[in-house]
PDB file of N, CA and C in Angstrom:
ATOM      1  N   UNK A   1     110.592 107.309  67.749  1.00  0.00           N
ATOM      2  CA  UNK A   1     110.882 106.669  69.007  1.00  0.00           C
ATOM      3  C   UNK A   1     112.009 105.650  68.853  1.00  0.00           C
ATOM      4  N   UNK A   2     112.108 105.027  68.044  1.00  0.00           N
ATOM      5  CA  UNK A   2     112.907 104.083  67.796  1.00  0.00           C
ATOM      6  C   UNK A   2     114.463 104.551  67.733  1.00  0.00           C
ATOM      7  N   UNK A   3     114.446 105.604  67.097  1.00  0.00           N
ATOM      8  CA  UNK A   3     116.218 105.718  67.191  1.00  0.00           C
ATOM      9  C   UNK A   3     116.129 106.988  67.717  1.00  0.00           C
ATOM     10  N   UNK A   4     115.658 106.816  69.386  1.00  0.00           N
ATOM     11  CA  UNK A   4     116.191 107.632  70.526  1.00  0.00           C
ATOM     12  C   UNK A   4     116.046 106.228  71.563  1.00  0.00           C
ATOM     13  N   UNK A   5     115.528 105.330  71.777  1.00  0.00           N
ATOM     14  CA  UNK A   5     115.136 104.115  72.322  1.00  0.00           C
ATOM     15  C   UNK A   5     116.792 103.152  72.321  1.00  0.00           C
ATOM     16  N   UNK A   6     117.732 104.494  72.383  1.00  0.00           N
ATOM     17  CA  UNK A   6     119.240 103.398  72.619  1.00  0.00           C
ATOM     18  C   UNK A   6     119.203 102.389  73.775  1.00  0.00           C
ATOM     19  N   UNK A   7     118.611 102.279  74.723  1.00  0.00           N
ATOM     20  CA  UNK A   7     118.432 101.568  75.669  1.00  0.00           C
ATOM     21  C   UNK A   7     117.959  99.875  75.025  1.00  0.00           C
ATOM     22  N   UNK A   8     117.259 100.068  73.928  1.00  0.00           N
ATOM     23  CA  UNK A   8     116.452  98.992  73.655  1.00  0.00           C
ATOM     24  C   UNK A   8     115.153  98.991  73.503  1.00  0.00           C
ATOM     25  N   UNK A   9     114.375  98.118  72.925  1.00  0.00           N
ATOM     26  CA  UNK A   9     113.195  98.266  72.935  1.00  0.00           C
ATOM     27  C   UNK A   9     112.308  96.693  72.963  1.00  0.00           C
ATOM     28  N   UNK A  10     111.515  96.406  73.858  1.00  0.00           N
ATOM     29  CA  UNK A  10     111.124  95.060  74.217  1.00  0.00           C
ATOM     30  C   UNK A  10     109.433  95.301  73.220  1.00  0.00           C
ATOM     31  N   UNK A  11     109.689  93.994  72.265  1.00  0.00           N
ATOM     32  CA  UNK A  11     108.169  94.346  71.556  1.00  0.00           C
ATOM     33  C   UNK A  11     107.355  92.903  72.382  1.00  0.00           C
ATOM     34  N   UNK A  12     105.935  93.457  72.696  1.00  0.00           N
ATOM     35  CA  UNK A  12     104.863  92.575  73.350  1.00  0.00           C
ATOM     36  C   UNK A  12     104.045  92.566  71.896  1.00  0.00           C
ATOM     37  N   UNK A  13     103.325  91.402  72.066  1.00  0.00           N
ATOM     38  CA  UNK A  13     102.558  90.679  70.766  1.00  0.00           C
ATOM     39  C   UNK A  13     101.851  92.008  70.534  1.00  0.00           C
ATOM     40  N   UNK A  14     101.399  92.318  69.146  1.00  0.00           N
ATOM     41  CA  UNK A  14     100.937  93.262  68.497  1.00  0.00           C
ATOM     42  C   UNK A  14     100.640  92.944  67.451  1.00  0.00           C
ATOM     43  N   UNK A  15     100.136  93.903  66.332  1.00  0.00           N
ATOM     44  CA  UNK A  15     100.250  93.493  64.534  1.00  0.00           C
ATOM     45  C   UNK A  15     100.603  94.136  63.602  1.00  0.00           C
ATOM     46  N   UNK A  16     100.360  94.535  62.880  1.00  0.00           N
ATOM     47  CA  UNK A  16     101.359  95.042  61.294  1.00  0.00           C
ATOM     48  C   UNK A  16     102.110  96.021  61.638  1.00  0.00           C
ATOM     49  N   UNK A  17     101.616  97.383  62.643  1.00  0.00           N
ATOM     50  CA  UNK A  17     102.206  98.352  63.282  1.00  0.00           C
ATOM     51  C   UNK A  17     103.347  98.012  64.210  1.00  0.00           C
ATOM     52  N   UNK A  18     103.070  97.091  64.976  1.00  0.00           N
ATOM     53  CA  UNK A  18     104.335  96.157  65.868  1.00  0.00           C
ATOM     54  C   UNK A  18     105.353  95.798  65.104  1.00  0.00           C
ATOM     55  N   UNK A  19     104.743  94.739  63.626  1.00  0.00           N
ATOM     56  CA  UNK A  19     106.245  94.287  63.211  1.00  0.00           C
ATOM     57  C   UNK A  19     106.770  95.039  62.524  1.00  0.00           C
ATOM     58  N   UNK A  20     105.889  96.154  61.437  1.00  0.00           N
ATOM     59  CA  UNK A  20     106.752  97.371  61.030  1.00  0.00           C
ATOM     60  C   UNK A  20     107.585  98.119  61.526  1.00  0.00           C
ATOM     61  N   UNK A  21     107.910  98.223  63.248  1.00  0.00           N
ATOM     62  CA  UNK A  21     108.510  99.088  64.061  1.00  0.00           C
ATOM     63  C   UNK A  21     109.716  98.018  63.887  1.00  0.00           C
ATOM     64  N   UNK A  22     109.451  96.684  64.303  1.00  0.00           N
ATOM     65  CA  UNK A  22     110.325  95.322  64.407  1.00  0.00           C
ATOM     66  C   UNK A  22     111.444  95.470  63.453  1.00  0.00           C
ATOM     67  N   UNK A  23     111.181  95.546  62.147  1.00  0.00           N
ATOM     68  CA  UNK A  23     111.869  95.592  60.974  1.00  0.00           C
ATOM     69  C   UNK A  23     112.373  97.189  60.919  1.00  0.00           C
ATOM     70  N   UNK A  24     111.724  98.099  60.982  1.00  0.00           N
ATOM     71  CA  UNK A  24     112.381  99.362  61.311  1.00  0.00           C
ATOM     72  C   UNK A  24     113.776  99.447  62.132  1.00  0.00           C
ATOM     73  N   UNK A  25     113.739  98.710  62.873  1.00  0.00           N
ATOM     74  CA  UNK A  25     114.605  99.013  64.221  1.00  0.00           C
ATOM     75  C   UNK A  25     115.413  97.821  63.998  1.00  0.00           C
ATOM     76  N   UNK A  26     115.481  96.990  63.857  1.00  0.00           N
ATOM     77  CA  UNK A  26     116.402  95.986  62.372  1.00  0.00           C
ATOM     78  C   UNK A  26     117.413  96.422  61.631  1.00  0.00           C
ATOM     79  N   UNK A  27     116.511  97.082  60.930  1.00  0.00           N
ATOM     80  CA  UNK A  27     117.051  98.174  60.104  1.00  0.00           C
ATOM     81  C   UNK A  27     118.298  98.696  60.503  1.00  0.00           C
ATOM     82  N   UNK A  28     117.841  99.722  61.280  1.00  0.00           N
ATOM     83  CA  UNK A  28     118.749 100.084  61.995  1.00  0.00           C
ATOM     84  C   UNK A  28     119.956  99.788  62.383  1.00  0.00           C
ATOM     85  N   UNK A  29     119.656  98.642  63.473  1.00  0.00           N
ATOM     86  CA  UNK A  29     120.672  97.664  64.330  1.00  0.00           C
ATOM     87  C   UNK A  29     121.559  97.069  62.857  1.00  0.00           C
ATOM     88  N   UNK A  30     120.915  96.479  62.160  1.00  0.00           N
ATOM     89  CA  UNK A  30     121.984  95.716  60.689  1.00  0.00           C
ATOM     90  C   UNK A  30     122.698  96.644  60.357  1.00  0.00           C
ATOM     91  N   UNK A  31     122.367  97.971  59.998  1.00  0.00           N
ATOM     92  CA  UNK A  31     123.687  98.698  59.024  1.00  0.00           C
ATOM     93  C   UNK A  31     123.944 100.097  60.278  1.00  0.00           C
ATOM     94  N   UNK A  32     123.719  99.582  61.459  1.00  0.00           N
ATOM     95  CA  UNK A  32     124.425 101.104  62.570  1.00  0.00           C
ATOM     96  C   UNK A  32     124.249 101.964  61.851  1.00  0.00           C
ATOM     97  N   UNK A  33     122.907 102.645  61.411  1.00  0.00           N
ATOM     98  CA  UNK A  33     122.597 103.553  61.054  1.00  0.00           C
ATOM     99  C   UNK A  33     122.605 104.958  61.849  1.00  0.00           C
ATOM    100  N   UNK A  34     122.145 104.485  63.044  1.00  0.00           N
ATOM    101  CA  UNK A  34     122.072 105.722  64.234  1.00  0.00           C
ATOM    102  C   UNK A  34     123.534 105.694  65.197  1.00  0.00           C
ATOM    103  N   UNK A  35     124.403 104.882  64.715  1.00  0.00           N
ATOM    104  CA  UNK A  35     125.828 104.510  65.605  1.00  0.00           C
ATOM    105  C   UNK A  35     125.398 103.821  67.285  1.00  0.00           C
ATOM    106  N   UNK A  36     124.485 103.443  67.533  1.00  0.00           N
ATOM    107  CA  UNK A  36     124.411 102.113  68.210  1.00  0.00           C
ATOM    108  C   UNK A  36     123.606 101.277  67.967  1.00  0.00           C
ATOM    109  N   UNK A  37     123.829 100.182  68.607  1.00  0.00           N
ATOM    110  CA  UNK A  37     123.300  98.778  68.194  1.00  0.00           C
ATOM    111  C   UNK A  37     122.631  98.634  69.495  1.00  0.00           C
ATOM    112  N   UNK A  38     121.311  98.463  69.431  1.00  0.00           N
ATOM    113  CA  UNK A  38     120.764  98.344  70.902  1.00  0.00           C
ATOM    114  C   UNK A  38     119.594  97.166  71.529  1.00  0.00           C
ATOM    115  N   UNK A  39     119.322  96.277  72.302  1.00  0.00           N
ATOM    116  CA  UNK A  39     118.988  94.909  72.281  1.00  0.00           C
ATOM    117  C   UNK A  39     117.541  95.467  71.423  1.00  0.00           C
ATOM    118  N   UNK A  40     116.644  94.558  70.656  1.00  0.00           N
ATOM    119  CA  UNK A  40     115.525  93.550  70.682  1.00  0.00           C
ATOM    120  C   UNK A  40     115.084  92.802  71.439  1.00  0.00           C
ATOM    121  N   UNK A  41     114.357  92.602  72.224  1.00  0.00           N
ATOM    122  CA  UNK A  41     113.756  91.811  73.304  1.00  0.00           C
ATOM    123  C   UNK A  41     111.971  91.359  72.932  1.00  0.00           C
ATOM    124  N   UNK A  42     112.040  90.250  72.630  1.00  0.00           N
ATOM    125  CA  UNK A  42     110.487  89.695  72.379  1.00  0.00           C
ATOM    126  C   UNK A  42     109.871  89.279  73.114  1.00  0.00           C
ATOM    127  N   UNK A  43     108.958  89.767  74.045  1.00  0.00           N
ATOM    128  CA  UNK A  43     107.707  89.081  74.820  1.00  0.00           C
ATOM    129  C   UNK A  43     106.910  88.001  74.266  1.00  0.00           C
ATOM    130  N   UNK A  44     107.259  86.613  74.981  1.00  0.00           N
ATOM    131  CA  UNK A  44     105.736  86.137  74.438  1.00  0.00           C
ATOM    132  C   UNK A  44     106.536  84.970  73.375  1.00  0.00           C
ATOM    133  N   UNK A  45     107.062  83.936  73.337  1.00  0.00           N
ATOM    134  CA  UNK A  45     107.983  83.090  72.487  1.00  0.00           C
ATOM    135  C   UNK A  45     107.142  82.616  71.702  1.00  0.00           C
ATOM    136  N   UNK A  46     105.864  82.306  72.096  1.00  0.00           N
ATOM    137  CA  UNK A  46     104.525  81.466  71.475  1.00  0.00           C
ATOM    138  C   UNK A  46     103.952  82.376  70.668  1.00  0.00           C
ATOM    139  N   UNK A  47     104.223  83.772  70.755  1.00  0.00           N
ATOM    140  CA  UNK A  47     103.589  84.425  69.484  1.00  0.00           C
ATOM    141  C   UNK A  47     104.517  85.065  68.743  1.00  0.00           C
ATOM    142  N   UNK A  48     105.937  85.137  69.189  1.00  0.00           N
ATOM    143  CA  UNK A  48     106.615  85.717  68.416  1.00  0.00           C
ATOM    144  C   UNK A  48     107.339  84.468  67.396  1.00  0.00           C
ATOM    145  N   UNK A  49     107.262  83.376  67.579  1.00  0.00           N
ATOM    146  CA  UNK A  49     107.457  81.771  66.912  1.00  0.00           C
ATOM    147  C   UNK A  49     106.504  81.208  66.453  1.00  0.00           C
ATOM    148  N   UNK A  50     105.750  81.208  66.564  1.00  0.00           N
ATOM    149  CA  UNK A  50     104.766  80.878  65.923  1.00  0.00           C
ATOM    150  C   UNK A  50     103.384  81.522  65.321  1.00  0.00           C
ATOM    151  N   UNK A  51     102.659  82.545  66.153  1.00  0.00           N
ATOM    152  CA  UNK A  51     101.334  83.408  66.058  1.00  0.00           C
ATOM    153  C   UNK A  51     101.638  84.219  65.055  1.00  0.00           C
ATOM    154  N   UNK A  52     102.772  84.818  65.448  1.00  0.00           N
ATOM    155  CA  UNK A  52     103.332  86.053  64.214  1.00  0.00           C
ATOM    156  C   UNK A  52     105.160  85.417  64.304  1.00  0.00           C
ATOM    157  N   UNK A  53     105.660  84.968  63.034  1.00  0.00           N
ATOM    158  CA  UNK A  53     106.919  84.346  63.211  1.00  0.00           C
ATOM    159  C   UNK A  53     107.917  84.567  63.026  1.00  0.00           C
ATOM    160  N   UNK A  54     107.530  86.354  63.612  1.00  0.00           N
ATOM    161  CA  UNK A  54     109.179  86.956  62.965  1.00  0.00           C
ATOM    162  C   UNK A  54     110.628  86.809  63.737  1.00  0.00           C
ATOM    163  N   UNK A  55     110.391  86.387  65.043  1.00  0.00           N
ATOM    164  CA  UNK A  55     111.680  86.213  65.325  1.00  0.00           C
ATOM    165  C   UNK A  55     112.409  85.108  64.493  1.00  0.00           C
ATOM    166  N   UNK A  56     112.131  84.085  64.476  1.00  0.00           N
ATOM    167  CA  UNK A  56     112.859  83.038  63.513  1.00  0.00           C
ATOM    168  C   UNK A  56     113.787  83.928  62.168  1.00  0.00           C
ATOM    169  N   UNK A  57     112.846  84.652  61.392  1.00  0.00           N
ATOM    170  CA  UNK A  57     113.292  85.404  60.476  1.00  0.00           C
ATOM    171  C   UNK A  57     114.434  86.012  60.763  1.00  0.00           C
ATOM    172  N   UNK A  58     113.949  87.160  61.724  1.00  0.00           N
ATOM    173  CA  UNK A  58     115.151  88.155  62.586  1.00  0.00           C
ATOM    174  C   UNK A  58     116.482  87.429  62.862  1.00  0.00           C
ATOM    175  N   UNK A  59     115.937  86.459  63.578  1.00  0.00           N
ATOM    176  CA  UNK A  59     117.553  85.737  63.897  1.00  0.00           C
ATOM    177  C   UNK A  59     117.920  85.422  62.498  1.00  0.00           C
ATOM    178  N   UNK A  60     117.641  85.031  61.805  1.00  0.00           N
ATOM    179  CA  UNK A  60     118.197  84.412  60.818  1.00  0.00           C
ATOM    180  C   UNK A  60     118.985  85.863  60.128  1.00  0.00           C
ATOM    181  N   UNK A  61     118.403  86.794  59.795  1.00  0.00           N
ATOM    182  CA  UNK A  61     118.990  87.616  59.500  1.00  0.00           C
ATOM    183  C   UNK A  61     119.841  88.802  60.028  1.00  0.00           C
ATOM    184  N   UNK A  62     119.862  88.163  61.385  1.00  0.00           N
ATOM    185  CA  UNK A  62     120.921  88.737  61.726  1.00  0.00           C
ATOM    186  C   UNK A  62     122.182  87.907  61.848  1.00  0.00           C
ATOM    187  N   UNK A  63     122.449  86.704  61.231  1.00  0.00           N
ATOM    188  CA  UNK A  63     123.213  85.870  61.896  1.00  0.00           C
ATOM    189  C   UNK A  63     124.672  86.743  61.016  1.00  0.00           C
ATOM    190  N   UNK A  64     125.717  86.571  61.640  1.00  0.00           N
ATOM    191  CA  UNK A  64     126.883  86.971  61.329  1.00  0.00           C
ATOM    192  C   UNK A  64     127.403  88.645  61.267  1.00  0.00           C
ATOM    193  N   UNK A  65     125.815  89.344  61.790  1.00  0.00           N
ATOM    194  CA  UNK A  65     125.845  90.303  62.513  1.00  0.00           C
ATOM    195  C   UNK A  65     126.116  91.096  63.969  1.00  0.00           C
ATOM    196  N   UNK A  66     126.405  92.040  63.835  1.00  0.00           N
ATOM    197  CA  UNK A  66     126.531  92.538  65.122  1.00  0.00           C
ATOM    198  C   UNK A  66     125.586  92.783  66.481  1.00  0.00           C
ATOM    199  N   UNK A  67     124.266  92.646  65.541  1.00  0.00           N
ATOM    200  CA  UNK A  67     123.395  92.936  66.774  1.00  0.00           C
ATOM    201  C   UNK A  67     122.399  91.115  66.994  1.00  0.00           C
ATOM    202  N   UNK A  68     122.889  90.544  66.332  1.00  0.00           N
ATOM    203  CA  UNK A  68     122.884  88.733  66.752  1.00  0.00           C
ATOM    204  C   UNK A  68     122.323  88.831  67.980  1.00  0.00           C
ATOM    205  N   UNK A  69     123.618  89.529  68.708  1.00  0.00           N
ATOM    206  CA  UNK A  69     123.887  88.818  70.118  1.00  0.00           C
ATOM    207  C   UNK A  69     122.483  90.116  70.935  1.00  0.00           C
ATOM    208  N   UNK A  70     122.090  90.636  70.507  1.00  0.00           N
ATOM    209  CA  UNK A  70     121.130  91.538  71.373  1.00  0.00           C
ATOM    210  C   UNK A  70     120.123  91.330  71.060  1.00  0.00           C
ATOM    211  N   UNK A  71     119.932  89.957  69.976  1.00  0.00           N
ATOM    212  CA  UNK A  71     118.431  90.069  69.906  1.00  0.00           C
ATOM    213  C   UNK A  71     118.256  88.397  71.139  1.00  0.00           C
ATOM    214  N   UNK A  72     116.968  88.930  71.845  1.00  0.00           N
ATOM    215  CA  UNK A  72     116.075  87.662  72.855  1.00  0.00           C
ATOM    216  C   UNK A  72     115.057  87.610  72.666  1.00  0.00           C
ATOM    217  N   UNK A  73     114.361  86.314  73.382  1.00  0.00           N
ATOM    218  CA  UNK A  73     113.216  85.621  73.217  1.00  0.00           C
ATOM    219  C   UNK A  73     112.673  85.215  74.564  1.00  0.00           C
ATOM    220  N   UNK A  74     111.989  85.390  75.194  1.00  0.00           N
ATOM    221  CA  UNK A  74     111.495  85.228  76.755  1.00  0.00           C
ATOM    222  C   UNK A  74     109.926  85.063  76.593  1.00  0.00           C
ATOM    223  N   UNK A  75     109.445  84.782  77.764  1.00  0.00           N
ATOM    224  CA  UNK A  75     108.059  84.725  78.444  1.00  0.00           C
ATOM    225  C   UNK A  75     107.943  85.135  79.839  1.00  0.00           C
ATOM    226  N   UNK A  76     109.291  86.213  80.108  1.00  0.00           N
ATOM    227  CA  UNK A  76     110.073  85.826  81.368  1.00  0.00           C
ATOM    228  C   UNK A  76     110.071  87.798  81.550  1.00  0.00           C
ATOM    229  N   UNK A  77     108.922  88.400  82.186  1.00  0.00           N
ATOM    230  CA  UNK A  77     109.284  89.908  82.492  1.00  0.00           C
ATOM    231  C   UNK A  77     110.972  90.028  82.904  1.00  0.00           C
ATOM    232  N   UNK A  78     111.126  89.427  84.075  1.00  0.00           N
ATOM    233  CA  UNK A  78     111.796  89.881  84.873  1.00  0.00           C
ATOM    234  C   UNK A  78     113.446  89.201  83.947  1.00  0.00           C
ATOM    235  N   UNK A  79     113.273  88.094  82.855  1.00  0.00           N
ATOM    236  CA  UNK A  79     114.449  88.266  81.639  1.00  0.00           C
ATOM    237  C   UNK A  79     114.646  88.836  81.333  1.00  0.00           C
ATOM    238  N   UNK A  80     113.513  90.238  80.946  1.00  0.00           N
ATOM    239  CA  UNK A  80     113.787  91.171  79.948  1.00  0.00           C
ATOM    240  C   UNK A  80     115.008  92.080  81.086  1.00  0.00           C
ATOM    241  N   UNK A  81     114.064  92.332  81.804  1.00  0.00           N
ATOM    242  CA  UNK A  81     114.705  93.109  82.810  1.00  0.00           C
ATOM    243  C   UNK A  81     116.291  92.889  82.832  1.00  0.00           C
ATOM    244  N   UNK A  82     116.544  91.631  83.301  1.00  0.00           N
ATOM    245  CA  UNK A  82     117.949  91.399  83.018  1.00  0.00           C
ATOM    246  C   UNK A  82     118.589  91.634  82.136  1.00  0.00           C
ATOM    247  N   UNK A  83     118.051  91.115  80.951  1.00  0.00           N
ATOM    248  CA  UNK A  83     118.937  91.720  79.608  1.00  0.00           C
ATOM    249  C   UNK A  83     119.164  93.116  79.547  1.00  0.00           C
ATOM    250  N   UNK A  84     117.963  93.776  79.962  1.00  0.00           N
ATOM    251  CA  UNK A  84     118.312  95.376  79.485  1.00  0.00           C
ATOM    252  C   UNK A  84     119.413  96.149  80.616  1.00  0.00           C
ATOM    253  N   UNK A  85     119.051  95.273  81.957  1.00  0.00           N
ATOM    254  CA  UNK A  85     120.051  95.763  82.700  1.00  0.00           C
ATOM    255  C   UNK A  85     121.291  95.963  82.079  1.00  0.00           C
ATOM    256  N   UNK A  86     121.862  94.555  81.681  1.00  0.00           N
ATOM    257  CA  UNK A  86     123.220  93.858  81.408  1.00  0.00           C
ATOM    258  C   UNK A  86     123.290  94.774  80.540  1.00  0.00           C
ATOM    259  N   UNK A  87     122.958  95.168  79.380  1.00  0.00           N
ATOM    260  CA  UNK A  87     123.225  95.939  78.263  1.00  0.00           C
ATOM    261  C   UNK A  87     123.705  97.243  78.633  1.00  0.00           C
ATOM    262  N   UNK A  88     122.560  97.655  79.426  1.00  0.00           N
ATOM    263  CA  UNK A  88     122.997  99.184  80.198  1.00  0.00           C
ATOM    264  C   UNK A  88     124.156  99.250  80.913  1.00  0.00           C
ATOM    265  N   UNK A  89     124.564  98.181  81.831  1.00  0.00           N
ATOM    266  CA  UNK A  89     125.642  98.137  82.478  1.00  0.00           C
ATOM    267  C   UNK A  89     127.074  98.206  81.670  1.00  0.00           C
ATOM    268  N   UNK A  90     127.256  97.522  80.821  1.00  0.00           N
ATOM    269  CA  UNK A  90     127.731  97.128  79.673  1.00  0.00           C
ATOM    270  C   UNK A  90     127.961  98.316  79.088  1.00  0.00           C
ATOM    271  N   UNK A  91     127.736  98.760  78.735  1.00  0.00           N
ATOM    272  CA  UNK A  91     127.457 100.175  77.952  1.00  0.00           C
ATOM    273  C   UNK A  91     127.807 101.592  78.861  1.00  0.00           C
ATOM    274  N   UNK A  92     127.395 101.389  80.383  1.00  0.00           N
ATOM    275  CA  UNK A  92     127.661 102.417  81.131  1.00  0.00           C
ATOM    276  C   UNK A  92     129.373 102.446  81.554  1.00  0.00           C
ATOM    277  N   UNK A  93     129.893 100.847  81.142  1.00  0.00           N
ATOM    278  CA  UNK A  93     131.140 100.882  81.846  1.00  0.00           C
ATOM    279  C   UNK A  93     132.314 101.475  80.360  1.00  0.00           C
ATOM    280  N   UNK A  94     131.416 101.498  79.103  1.00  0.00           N
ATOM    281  CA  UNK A  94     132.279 101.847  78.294  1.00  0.00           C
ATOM    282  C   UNK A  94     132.740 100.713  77.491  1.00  0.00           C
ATOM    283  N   UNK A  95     131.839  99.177  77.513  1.00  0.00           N
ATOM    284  CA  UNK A  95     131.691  98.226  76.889  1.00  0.00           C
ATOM    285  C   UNK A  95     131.467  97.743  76.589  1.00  0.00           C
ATOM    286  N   UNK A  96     131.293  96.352  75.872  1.00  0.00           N
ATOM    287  CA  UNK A  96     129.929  95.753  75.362  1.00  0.00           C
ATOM    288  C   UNK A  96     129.852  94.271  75.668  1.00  0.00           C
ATOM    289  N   UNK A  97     128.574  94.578  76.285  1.00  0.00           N
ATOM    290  CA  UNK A  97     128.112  92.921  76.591  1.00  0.00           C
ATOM    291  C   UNK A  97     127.735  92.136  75.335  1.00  0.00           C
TER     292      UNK A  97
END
């Protein structure tokens, strides 16, 4: 699922199976393995910062990367929404947000 999921993929709190997909799709996004780079979107800031604390990590390792800028952090449905819009739009016009 993950590298057909070019659109993106928004992870909601979960556990070992969640962040294994997390880091999978990381993966990915760090070395453009599948030739796009496509957002990360985290539900839930209070469990993805603290409960389970991998975004901190993530950002960190993506810093000076390309997919930096596609990874978010919300509590906010209708954020996600936006982001994935913007991305799609972005992408539909033949560019990158």
């Amino acid at each position: 699922m993950l590298t057909i999921a070019r659109g993106g993929i928004v992870y909601a709190p979960g556990s070992a199976g969640t962040i294994q997909e997390i880091f999978q799709d990381a993966c990915q996004n760090h070395y453009n393995t599948v030739g796009v780079i496509s957002p990360m979107i985290f539900l839930g800031r209070e469990f993805w910062t603290r409960t389970r604390p991998v975004y901190p990590l993530l950002a960190q390792l993506a810093e000076g990367q390309e997919y930096a800028r596609y990874l978010g952090i919300t509590d906010s449905v209708e954020e996600v929404i936006q982001a994935l819009e913007a991305y799609d739009q972005g992408h539909a016009a033949g560019g990158k947000t």
